[in-house]
Protein backbone atom coordinates (compact mmCIF):
# COMPACT_ATOMS: atom_id res chain seq x y z
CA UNK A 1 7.86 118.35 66.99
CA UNK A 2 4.59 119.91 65.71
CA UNK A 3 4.51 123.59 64.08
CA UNK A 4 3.05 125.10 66.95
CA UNK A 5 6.04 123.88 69.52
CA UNK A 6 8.68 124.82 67.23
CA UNK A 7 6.82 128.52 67.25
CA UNK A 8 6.67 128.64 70.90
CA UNK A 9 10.24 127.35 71.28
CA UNK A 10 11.48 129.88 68.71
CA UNK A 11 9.73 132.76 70.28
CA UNK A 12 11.30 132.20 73.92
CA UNK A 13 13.92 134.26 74.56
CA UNK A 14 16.05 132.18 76.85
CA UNK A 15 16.01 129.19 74.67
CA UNK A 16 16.44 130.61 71.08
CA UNK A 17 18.04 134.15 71.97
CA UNK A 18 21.15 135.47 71.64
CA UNK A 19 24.20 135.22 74.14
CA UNK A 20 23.97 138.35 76.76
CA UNK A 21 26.22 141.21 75.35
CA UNK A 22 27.94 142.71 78.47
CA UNK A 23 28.51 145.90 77.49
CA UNK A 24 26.62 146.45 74.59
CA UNK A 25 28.95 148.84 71.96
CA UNK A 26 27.23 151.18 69.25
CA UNK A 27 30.20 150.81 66.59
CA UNK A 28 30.22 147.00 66.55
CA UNK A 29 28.02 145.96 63.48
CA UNK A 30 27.56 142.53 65.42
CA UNK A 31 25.88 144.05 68.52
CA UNK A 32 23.65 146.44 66.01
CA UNK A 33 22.78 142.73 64.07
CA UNK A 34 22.14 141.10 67.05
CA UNK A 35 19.87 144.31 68.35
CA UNK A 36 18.06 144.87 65.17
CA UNK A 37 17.21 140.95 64.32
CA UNK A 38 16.03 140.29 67.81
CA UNK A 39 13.75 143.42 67.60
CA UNK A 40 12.59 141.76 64.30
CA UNK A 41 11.83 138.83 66.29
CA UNK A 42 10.04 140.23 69.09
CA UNK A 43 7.26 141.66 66.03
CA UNK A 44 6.94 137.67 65.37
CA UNK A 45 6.55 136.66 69.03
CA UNK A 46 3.81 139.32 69.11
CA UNK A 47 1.84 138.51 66.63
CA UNK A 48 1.98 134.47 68.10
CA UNK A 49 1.21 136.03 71.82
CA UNK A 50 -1.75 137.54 70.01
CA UNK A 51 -3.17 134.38 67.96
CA UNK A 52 -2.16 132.13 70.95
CA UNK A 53 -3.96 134.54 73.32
CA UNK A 54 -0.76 134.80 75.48
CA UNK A 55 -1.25 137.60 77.69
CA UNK A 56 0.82 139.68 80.62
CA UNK A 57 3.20 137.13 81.98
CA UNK A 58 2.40 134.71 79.61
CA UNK A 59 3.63 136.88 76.76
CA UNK A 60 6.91 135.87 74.93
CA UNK A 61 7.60 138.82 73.05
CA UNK A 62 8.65 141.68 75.09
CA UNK A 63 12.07 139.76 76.74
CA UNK A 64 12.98 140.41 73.41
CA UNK A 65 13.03 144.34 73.12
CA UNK A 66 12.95 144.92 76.99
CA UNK A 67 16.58 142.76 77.11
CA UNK A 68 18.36 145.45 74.99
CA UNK A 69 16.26 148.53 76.71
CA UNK A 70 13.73 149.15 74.11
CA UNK A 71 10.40 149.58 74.94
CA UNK A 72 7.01 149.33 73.24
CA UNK A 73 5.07 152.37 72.01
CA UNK A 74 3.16 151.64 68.88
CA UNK A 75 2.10 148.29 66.98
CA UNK A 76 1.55 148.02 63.76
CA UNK A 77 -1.38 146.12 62.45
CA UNK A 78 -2.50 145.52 58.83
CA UNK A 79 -5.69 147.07 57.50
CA UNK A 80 -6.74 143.91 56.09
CA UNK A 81 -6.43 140.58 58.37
CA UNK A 82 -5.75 143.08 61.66
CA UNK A 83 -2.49 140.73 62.10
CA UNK A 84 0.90 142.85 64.01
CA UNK A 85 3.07 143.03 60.99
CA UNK A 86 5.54 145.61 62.54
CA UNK A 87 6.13 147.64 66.05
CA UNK A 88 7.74 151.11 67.07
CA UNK A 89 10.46 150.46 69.58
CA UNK A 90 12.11 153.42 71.78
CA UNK A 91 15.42 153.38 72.90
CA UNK A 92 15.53 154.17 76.66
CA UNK A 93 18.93 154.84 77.17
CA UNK A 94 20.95 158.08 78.32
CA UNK A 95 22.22 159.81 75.28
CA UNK A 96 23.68 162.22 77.25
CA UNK A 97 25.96 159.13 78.12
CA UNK A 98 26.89 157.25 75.09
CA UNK A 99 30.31 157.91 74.02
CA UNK A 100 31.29 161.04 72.38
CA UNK A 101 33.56 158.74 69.26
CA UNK A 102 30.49 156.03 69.28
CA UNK A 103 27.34 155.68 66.64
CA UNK A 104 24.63 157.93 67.51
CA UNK A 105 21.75 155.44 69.09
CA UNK A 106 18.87 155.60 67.34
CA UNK A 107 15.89 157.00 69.47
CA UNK A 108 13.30 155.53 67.70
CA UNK A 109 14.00 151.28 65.86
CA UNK A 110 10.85 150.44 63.45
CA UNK A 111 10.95 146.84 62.71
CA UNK A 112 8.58 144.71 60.58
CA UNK A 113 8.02 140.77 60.77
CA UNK A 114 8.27 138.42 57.59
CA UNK A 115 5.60 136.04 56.67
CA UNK A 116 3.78 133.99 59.36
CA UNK A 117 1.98 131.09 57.83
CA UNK A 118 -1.89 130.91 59.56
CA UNK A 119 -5.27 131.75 58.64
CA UNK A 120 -5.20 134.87 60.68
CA UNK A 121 -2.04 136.36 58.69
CA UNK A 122 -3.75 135.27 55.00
CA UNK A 123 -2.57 138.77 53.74
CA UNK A 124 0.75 138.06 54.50
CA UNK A 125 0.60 135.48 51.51
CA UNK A 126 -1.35 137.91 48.97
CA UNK A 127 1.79 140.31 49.57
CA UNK A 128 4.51 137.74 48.58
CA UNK A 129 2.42 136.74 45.24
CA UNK A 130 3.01 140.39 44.49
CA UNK A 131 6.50 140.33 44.84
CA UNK A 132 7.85 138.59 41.77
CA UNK A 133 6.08 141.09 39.33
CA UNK A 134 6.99 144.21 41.11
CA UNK A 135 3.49 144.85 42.66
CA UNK A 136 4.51 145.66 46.80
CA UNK A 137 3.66 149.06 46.75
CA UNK A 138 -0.05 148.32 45.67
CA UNK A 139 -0.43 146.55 48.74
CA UNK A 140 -2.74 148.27 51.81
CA UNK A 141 -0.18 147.24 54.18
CA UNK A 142 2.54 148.66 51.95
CA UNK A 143 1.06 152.23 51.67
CA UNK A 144 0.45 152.29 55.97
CA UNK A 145 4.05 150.75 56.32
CA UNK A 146 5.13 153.85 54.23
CA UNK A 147 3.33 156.69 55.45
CA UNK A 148 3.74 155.28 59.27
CA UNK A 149 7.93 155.16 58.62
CA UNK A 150 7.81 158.50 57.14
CA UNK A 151 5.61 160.27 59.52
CA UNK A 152 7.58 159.28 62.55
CA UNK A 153 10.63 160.14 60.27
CA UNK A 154 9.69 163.39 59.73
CA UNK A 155 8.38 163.53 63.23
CA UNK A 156 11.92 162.73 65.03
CA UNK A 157 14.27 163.07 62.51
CA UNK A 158 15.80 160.89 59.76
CA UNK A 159 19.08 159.84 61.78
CA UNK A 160 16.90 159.59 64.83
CA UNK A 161 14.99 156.39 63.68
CA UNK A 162 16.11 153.07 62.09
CA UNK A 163 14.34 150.58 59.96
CA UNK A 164 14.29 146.82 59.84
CA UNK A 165 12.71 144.16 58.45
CA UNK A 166 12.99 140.36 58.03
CA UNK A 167 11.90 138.54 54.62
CA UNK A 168 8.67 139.77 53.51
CA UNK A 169 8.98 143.16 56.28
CA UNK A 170 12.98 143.28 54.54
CA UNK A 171 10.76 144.29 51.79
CA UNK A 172 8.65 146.38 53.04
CA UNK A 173 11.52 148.12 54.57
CA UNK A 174 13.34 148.50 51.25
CA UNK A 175 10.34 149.94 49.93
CA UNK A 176 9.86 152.46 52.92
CA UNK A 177 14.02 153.00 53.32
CA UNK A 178 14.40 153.90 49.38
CA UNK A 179 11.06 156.06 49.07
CA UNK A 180 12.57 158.41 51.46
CA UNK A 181 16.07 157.75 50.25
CA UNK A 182 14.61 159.36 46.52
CA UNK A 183 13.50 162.20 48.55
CA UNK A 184 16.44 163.18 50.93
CA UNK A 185 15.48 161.60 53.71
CA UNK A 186 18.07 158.81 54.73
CA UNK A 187 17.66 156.43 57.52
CA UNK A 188 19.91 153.81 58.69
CA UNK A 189 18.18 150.32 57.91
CA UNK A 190 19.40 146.59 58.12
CA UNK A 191 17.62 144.39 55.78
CA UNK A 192 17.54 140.82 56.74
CA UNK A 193 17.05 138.10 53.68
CA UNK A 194 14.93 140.23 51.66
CA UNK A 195 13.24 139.10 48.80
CA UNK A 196 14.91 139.30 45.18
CA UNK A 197 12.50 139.18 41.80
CA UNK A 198 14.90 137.72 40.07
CA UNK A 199 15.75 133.76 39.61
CA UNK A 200 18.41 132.29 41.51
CA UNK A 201 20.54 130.91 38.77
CA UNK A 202 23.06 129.13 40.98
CA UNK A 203 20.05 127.19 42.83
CA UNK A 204 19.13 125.78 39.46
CA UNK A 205 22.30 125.86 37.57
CA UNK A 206 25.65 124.91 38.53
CA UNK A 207 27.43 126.11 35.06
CA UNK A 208 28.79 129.34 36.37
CA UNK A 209 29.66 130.16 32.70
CA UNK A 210 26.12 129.55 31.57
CA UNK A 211 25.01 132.02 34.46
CA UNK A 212 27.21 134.98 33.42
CA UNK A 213 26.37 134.52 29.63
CA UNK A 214 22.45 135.23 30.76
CA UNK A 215 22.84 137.79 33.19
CA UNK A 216 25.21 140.13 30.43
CA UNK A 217 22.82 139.04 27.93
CA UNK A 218 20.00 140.21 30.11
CA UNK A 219 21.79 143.67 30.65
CA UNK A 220 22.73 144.45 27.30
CA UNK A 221 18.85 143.74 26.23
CA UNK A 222 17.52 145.66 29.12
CA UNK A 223 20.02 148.59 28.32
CA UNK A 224 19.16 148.83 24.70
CA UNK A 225 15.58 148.86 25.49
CA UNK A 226 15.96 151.60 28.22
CA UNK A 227 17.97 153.84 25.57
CA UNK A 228 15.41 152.86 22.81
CA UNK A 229 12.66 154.10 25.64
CA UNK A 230 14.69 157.34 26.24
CA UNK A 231 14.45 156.14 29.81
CA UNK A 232 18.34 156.34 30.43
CA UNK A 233 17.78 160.25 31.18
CA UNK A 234 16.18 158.85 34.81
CA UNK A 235 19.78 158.41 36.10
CA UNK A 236 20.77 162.25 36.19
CA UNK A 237 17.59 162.71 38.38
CA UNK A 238 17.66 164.31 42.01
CA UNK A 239 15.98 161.09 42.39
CA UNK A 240 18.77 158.96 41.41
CA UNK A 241 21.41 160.84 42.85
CA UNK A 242 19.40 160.92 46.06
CA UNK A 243 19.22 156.90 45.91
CA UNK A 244 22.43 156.47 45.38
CA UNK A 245 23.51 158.08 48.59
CA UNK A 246 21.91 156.02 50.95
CA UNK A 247 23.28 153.21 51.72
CA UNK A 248 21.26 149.91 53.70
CA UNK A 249 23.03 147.10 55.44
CA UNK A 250 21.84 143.85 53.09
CA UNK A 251 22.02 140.74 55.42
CA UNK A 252 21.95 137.69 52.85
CA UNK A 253 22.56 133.74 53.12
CA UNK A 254 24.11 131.72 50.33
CA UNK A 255 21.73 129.17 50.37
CA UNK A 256 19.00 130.99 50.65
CA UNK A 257 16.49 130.71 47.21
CA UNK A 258 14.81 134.21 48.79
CA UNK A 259 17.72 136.43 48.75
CA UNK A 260 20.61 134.62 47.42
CA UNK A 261 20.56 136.12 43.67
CA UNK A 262 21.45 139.66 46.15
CA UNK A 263 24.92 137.78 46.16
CA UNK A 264 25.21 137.06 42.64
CA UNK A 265 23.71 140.25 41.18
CA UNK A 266 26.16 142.99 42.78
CA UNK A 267 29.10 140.37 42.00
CA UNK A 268 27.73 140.64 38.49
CA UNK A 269 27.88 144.16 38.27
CA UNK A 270 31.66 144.56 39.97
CA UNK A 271 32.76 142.16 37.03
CA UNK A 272 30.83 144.09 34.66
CA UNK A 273 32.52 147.59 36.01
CA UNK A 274 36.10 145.60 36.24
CA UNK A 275 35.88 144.40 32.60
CA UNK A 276 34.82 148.57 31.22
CA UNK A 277 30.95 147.59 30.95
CA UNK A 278 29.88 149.68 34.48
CA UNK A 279 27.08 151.44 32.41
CA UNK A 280 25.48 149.05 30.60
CA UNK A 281 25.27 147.15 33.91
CA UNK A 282 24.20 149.95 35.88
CA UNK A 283 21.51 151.39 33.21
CA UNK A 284 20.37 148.04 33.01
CA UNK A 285 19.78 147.39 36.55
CA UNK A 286 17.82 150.07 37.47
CA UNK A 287 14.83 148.75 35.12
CA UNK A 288 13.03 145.57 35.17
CA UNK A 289 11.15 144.63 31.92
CA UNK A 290 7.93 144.80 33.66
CA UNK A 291 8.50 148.54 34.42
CA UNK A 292 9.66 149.03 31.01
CA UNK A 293 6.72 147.91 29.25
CA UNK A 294 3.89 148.60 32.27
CA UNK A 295 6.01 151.96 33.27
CA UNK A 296 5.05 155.48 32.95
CA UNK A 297 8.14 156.23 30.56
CA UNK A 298 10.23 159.15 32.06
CA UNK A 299 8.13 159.57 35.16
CA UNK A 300 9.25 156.10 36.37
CA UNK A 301 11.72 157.43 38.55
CA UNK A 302 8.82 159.54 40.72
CA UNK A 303 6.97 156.35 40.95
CA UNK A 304 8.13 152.70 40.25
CA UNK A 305 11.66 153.06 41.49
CA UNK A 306 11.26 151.31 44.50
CA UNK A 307 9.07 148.06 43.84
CA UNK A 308 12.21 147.31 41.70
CA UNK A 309 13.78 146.06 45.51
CA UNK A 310 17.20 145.12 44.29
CA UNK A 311 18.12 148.12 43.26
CA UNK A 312 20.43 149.45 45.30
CA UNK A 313 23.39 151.87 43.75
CA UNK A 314 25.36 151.64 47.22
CA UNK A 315 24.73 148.65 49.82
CA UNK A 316 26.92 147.53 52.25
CA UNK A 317 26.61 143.53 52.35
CA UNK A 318 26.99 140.76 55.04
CA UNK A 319 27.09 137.19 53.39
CA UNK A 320 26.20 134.06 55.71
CA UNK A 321 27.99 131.31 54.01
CA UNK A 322 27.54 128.48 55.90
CA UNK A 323 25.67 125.75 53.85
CA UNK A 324 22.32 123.80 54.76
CA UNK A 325 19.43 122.16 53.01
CA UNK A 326 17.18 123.07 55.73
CA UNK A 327 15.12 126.66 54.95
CA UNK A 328 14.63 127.53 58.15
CA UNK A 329 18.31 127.99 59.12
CA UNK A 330 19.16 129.72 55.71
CA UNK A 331 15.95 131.81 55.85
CA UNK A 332 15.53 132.13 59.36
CA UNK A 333 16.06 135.85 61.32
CA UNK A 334 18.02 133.63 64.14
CA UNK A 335 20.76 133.57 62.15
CA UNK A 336 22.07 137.00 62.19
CA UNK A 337 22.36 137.12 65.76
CA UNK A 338 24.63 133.84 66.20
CA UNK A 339 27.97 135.35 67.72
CA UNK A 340 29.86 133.40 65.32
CA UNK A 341 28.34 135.27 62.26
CA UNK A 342 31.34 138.16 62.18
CA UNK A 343 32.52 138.50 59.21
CA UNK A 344 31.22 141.55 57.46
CA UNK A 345 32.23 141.91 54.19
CA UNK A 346 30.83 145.71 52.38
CA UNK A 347 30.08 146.15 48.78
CA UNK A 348 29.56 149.12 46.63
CA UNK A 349 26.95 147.95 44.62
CA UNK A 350 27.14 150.33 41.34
């Protein structure tokens, strides 16, 4: 099947979508999955209705939103390659309806797309080479995605709106969610397979032993350096404390190179906080070595914080643990609206 079927296939709503939810329920974390990833989707469809010039009834991507409600009010287009990286969604329902015990709907869903592979999304692929050195936040895209979140934030409210994003938008959603975290503003946000910079040691190393032995190693270096730096002072910041109460739902896959390391890194740190070493762990974890040495010293907190992604003091965590050597179904946004996906397991991070 060529590239451009599977596309069209993917972005069809009765083939690839997910089974009808009846009565859709606020307080069940699958039907607010299955919500927020197809929303996710429906940014991809439109940016394929757009480069495949599918118009009106031709157009794949609003079944997507319009199933659960939602309805269009604002794309989101990069300021670079003009491509539909995200969308603003509004929630059409009653509120005067929903049930007095039940999650307050969000009026307002903001939901960014991942990478799509083309010529007329090239900026897609400049943003992922600046993801493994900590560089997001540089990005054009990055600084509208940003100051569009916040404004409509500050606009509507912070419990009013909710962020997602998929891969490369989980990022960009991170970045958003934990600039306005450091600030006081909290949203609710569900991160699909978001990009870690750090290597996935289990992809390329099956000696779990081996694995632990770098990763305390890495936090005992990065700790020393951070006290040596007189950087340790950033964690009894407002901007720390601030960080650490919001708290993101982190959708990650096990056999996914992208986001898998999200797995093994908060794992890390429980062991580290079970065995008496919690703050070397968690001073070590809030600094990457790039920061430390291309930093601004005891402002980093006001600035770098969040291109360092995977830090996250408090996450709560869904694993997808079934195993497959094809990308596309550990990487894929399809997954995390697949009924039989239900078992949500929470972490506290630090």
């Amino acid at each position: 099947m060529k590239k451009e079927e599977i596309a069209l296939r993917s972005d069809e709503l009765s083939r690839q979508g997910p089974p009808k939810i009846p009565s859709f329920d606020w307080n069940n974390l699958y039907h607010r999955t299955s919500l927020m990833s197809c929303l996710v989707q429906g940014v991809y469809a439109m940016e394929r209705d757009s480069q495949n010039n599918r118009r009106g009834s031709e157009s794949l991507a609003p079944p997507w939103w319009e199933s659960f409600n939602f309805t269009l009010i604002k794309e989101l287009r990069d300021p670079i390659d003009g491509s539909i990286y995200g969308a603003v969604f509004q929630n059409l329902i009653n509120y005067e309806n929903h049930a007095p015990n039940s999650i307050v709907p969000p009026r307002y869903v903001i939901a960014l797309r991942g990478t799509v592979i083309s010529f007329p999304t090239y900026n897609d692929l400049m943003l992922n080479v600046r993801l493994p050195i900590e560089m997001l936040r540089r990005g054009g895209r990055s600084q509208q995605a940003i100051e569009e979140i916040r404004s409509i934030v500050v606009d509507h409210g912070n419990t009013n709106v909710w962020i997602t994003g998929h891969s490369l938008g989980a990022a960009l959603a991170l970045l958003a969610g934990k600039n306005m975290a450091m600030s006081g503003l909290f949203v609710e946000a569900y991160i699909f397979n978001p990009p870690i910079a750090l290597i996935p040691l289990k992809h390329y190393s099956q000696y779990e032993t081996l694995n632990s032995l770098y990763r305390v190693s890495r936090d005992i270096f990065k700790a020393g350096a951070a006290k040596m730096l007189d950087l340790d002072e950033g964690h009894e910041s407002p901007q720390y404390k601030n960080l650490a109460s919001w708290r993101p739902h982190l959708f990650v896959n096990q056999s996914d190179p992208v986001c898998a390391e999200y797995i093994a890194n908060i794992n890390h740190i429980v062991n580290m906080t079970e065995a008496g070493f919690g703050k070397i762990s968690s001073l070590a974890s809030g600094y990457s070595v790039r920061s430390m040495l291309f930093g601004k010293g005891k402002d980093w907190w006001s600035s770098s914080s969040p291109d360092h992604l995977h830090f996250l003091p408090s996450v709560f965590m869904m694993v997808n643990s079934t195993e497959s050597s094809i990308f596309y179904h550990n990487h894929g946004i399809h997954q995390w609206w697949n009924a039989t996906l239900q078992n949500f397991t929470g972490f506290d991070s630090y």
